[in-house]
N, C-alpha and C. Protein backbone atom coordinates (compact mmCIF):
# COMPACT_ATOMS: atom_id res chain seq x y z
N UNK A 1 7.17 -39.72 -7.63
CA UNK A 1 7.74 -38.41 -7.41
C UNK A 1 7.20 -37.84 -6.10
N UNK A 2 7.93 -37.13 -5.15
CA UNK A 2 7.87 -36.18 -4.02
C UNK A 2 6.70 -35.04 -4.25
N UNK A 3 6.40 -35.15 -3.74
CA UNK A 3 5.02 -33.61 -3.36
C UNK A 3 6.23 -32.47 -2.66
N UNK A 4 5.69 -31.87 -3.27
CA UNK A 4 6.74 -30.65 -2.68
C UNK A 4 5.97 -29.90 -1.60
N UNK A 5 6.20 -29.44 -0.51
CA UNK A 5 5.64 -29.14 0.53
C UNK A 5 5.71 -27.39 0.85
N UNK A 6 4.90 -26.81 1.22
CA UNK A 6 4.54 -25.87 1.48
C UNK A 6 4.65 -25.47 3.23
N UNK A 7 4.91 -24.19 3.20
CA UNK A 7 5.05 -23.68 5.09
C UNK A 7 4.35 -22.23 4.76
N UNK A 8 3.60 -22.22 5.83
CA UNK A 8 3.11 -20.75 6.22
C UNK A 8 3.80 -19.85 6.64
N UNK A 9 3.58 -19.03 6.55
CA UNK A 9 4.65 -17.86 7.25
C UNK A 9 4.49 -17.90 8.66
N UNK A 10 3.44 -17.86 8.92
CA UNK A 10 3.58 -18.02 10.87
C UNK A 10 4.53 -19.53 11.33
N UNK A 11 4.55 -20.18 10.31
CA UNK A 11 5.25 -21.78 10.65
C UNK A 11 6.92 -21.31 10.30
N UNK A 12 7.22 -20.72 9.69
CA UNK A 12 8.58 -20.59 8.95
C UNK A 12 9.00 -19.46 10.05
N UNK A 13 8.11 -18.33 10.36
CA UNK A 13 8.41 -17.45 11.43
C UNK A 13 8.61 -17.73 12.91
N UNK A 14 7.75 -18.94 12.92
CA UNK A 14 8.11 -19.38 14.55
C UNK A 14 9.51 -20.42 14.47
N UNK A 15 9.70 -20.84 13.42
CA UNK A 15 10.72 -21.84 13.23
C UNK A 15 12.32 -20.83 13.53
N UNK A 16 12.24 -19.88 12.76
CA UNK A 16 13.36 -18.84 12.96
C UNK A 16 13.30 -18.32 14.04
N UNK A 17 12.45 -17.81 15.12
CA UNK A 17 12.28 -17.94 15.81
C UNK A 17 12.69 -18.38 17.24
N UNK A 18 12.49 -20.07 17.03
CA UNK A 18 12.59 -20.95 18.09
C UNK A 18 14.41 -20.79 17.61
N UNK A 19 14.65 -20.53 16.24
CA UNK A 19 16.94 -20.82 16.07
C UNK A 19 16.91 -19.55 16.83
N UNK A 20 16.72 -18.49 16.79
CA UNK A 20 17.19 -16.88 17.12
C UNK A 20 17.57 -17.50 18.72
N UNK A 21 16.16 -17.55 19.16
CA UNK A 21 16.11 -17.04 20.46
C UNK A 21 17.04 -18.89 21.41
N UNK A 22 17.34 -19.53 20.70
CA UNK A 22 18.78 -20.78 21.50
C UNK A 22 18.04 -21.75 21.63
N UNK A 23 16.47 -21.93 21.64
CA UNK A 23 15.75 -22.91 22.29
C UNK A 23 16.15 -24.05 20.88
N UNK A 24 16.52 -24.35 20.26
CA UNK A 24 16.96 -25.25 19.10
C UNK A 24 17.76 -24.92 18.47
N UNK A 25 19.35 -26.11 17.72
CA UNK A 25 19.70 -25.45 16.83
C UNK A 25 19.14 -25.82 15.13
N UNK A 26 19.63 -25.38 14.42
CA UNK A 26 19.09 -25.77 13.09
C UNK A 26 19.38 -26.84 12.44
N UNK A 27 20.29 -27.43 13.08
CA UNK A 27 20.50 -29.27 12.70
C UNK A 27 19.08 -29.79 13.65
N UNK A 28 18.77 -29.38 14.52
CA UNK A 28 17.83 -30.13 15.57
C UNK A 28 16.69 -29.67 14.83
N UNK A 29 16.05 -28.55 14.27
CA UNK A 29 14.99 -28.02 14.14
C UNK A 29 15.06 -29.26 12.23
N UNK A 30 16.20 -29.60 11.43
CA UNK A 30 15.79 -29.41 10.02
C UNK A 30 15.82 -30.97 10.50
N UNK A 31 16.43 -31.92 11.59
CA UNK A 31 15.94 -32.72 11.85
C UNK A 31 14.27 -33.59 11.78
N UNK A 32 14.18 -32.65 12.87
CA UNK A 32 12.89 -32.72 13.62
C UNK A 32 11.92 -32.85 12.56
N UNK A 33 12.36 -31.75 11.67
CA UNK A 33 11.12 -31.33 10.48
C UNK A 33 10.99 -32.38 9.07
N UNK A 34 12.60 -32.19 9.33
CA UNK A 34 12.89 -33.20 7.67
C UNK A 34 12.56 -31.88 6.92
N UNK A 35 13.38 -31.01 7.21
CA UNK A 35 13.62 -29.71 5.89
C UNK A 35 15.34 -29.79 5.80
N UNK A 36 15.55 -29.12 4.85
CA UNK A 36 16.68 -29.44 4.00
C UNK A 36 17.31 -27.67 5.18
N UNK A 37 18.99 -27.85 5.46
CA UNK A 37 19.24 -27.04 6.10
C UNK A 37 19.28 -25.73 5.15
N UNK A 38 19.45 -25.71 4.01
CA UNK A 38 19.34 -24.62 3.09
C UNK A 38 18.11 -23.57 3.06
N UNK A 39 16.89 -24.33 3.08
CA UNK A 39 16.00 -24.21 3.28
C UNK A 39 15.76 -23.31 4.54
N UNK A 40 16.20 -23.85 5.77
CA UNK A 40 16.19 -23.06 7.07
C UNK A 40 16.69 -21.65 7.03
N UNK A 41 17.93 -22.01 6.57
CA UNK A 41 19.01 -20.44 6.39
C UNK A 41 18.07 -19.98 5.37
N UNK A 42 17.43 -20.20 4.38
CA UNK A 42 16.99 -19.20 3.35
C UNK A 42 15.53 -18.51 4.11
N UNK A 43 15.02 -19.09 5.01
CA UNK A 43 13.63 -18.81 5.93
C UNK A 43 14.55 -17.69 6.88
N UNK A 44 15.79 -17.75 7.43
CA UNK A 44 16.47 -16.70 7.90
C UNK A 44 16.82 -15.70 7.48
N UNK A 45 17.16 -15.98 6.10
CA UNK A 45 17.43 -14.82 5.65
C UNK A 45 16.38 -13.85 5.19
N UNK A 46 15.34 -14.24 5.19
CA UNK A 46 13.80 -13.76 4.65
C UNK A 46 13.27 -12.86 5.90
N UNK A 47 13.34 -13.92 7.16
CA UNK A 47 13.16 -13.13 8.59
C UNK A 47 14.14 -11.80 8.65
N UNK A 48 15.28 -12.01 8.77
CA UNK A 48 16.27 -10.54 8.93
C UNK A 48 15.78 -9.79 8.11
N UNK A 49 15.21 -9.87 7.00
CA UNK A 49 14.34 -8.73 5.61
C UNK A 49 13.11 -8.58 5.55
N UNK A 50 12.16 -8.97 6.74
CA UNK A 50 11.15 -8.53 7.62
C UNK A 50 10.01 -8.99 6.32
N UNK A 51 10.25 -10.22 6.35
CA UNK A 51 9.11 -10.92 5.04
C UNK A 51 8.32 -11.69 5.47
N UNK A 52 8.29 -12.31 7.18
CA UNK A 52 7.42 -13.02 7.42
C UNK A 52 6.30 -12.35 8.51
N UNK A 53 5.71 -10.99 7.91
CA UNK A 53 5.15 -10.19 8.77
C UNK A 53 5.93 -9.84 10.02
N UNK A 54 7.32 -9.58 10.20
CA UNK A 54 7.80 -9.36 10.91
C UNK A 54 8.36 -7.68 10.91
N UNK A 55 9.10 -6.92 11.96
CA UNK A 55 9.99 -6.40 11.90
C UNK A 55 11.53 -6.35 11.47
N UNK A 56 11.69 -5.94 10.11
CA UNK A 56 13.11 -6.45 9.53
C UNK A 56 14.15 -6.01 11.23
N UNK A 57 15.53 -7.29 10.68
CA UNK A 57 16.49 -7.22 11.80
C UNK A 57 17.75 -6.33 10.87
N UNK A 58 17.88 -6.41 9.69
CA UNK A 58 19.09 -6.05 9.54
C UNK A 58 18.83 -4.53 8.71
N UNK A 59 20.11 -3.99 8.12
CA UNK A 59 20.07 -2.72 7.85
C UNK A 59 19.37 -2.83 6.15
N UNK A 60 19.64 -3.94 5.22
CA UNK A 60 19.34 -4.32 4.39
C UNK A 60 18.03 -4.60 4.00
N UNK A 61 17.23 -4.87 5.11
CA UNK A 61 15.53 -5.38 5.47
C UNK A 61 15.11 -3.47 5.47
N UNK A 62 15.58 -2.84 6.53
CA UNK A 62 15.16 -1.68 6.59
C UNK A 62 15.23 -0.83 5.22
N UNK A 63 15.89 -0.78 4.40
CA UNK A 63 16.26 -0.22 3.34
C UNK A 63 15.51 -0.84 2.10
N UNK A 64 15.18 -2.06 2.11
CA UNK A 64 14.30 -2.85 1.61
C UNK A 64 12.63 -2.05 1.93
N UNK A 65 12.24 -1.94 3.04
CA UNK A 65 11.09 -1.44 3.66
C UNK A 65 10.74 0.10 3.37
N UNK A 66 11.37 0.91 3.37
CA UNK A 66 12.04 2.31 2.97
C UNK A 66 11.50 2.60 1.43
N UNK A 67 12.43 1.36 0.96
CA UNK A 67 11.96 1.62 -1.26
C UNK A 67 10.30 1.34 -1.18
N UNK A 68 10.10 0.27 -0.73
CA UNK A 68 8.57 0.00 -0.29
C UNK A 68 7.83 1.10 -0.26
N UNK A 69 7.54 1.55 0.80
CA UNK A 69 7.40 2.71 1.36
C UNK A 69 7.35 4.10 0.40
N UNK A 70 8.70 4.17 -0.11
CA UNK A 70 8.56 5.84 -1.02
C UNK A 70 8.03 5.47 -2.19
N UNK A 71 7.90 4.06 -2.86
CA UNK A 71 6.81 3.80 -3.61
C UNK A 71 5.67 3.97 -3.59
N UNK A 72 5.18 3.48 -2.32
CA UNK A 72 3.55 3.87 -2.08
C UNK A 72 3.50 5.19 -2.39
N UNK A 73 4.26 6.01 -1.22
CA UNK A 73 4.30 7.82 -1.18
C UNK A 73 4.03 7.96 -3.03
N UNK A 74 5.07 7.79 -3.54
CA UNK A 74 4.83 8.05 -5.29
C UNK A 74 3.38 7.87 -5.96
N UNK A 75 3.33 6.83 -5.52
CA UNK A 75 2.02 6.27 -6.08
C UNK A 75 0.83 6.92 -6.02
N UNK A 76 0.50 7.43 -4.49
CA UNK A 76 -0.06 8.08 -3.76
C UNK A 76 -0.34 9.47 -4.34
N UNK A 77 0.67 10.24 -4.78
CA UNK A 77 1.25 11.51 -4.82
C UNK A 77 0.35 11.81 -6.15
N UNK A 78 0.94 10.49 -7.19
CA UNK A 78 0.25 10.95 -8.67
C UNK A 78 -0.96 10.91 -8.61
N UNK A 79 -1.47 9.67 -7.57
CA UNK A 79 -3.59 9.76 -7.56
C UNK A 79 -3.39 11.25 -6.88
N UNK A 80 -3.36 11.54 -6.34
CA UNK A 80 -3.86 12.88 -5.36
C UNK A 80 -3.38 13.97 -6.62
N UNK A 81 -2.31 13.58 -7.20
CA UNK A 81 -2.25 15.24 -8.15
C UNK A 81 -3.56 14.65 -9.41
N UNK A 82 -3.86 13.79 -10.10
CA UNK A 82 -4.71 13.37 -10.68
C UNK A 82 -5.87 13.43 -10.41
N UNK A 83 -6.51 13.28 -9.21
CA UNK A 83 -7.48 13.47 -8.43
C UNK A 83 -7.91 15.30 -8.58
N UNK A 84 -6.68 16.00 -8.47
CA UNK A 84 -6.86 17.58 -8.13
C UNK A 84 -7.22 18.18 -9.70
N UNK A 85 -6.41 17.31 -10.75
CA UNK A 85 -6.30 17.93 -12.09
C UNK A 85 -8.11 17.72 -12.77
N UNK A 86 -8.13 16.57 -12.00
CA UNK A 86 -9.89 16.13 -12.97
C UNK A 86 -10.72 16.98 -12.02
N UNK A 87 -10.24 17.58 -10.81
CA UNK A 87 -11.61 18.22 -9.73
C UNK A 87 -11.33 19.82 -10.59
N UNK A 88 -10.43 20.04 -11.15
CA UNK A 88 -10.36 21.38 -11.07
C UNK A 88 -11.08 21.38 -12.62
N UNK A 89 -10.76 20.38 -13.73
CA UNK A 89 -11.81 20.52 -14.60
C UNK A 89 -13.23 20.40 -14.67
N UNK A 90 -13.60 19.53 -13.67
CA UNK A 90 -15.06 19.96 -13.60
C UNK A 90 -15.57 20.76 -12.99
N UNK A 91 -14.49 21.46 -12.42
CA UNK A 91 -15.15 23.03 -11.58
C UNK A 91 -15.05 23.92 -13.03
N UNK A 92 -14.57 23.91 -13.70
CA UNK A 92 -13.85 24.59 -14.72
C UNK A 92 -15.22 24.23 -15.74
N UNK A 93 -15.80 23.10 -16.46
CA UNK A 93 -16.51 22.61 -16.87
C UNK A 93 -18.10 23.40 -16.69
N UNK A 94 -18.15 23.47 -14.90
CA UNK A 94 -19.06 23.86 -14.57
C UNK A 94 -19.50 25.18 -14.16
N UNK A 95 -18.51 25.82 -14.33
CA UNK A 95 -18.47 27.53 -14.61
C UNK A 95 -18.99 28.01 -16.16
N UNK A 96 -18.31 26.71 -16.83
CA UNK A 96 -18.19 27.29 -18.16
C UNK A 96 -19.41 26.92 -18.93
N UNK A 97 -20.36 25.91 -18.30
CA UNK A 97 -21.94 25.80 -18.52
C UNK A 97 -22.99 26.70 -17.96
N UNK A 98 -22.71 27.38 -16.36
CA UNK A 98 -23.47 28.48 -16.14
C UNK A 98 -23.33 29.30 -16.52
N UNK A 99 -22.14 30.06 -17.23
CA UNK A 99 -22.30 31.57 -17.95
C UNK A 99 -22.48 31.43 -19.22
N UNK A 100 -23.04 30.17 -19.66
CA UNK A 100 -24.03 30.18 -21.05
C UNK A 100 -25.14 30.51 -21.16
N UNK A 101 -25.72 30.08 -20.40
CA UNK A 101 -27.02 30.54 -20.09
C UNK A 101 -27.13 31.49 -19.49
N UNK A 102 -28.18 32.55 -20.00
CA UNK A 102 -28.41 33.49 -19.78
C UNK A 102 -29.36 33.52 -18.26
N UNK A 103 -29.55 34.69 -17.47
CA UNK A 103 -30.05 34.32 -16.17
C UNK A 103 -31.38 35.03 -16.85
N UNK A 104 -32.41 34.03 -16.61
CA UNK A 104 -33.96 34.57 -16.60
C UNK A 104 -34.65 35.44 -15.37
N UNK A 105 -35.32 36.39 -15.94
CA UNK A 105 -35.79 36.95 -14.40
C UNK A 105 -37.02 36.77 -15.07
N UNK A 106 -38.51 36.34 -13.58
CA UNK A 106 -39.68 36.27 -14.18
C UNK A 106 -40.43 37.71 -14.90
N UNK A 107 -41.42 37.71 -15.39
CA UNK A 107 -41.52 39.01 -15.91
C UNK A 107 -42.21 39.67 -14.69
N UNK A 108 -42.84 39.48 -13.91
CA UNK A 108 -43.47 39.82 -12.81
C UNK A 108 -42.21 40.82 -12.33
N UNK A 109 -41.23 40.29 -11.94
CA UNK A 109 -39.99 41.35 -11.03
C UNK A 109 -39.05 42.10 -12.36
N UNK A 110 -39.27 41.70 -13.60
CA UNK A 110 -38.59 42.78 -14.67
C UNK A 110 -39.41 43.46 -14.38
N UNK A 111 -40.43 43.38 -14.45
CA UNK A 111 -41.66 44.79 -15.00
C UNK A 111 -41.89 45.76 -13.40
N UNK A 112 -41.20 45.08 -12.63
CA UNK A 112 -41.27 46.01 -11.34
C UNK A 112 -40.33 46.73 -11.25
N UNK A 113 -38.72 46.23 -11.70
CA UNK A 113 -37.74 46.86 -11.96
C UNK A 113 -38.01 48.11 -13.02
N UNK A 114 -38.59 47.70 -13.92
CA UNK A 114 -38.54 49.03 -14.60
C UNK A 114 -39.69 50.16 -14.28
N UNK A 115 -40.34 49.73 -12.99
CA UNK A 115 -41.11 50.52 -12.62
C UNK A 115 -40.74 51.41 -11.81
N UNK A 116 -39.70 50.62 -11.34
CA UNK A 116 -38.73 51.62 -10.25
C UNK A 116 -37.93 52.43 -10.54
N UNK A 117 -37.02 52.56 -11.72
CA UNK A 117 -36.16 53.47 -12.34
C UNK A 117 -36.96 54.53 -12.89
């Protein structure tokens, strides 16, 4: 049986690449390589949807990048309101432990206070 073979993204990205920009076509490149032409077009279609650390090319990649994107924002949004809800209970927490206790004054400055009135 065949080992099934693996490509890096910088290898699959320069490969699309070298088709975009005329310097090969993709019979010459799946040649060269011994990759299946399906294979090539599906590494293209991945490039136009900005998957091989690239800048997406088409409107579909951008819109792809976008959902990405207002996900994080979401994500983001609930730590930061979560973040605010647990800060405001332990401010809340910690109000509500200092006015238990009563404030001590030493007797030295009571007994001066009432020397003064």
């Amino acid at each position: 049986m065949r080992m099934r073979r693996s490509f890096t993204k910088e290898f699959k990205r320069q490969i699309v690449e070298e088709i975009l920009c005329g310097a090969s076509t993709t019979a010459t490149i799946c040649r060269q390589y011994s990759i299946a032409y399906s294979v090539v077009a599906m590494w293209k279609k991945d490039y136009a949807m900005g998957r091989f650390a690239n800048e997406p090319t088409t409107e579909a990649g951008y819109q792809e990048k976008i959902a990405k994107l207002e996900r994080k924002v979401g994500q983001l949004t609930m730590e930061n309101d979560f973040l605010k809800k647990v800060s405001q209970q332990v401010r809340s927490q910690q109000n509500k432990s200092a006015s238990i206790y009563p404030i001590i004054v030493p007797e030295s400055e009571a007994s001066n206070r009432g020397a003064e009135s």
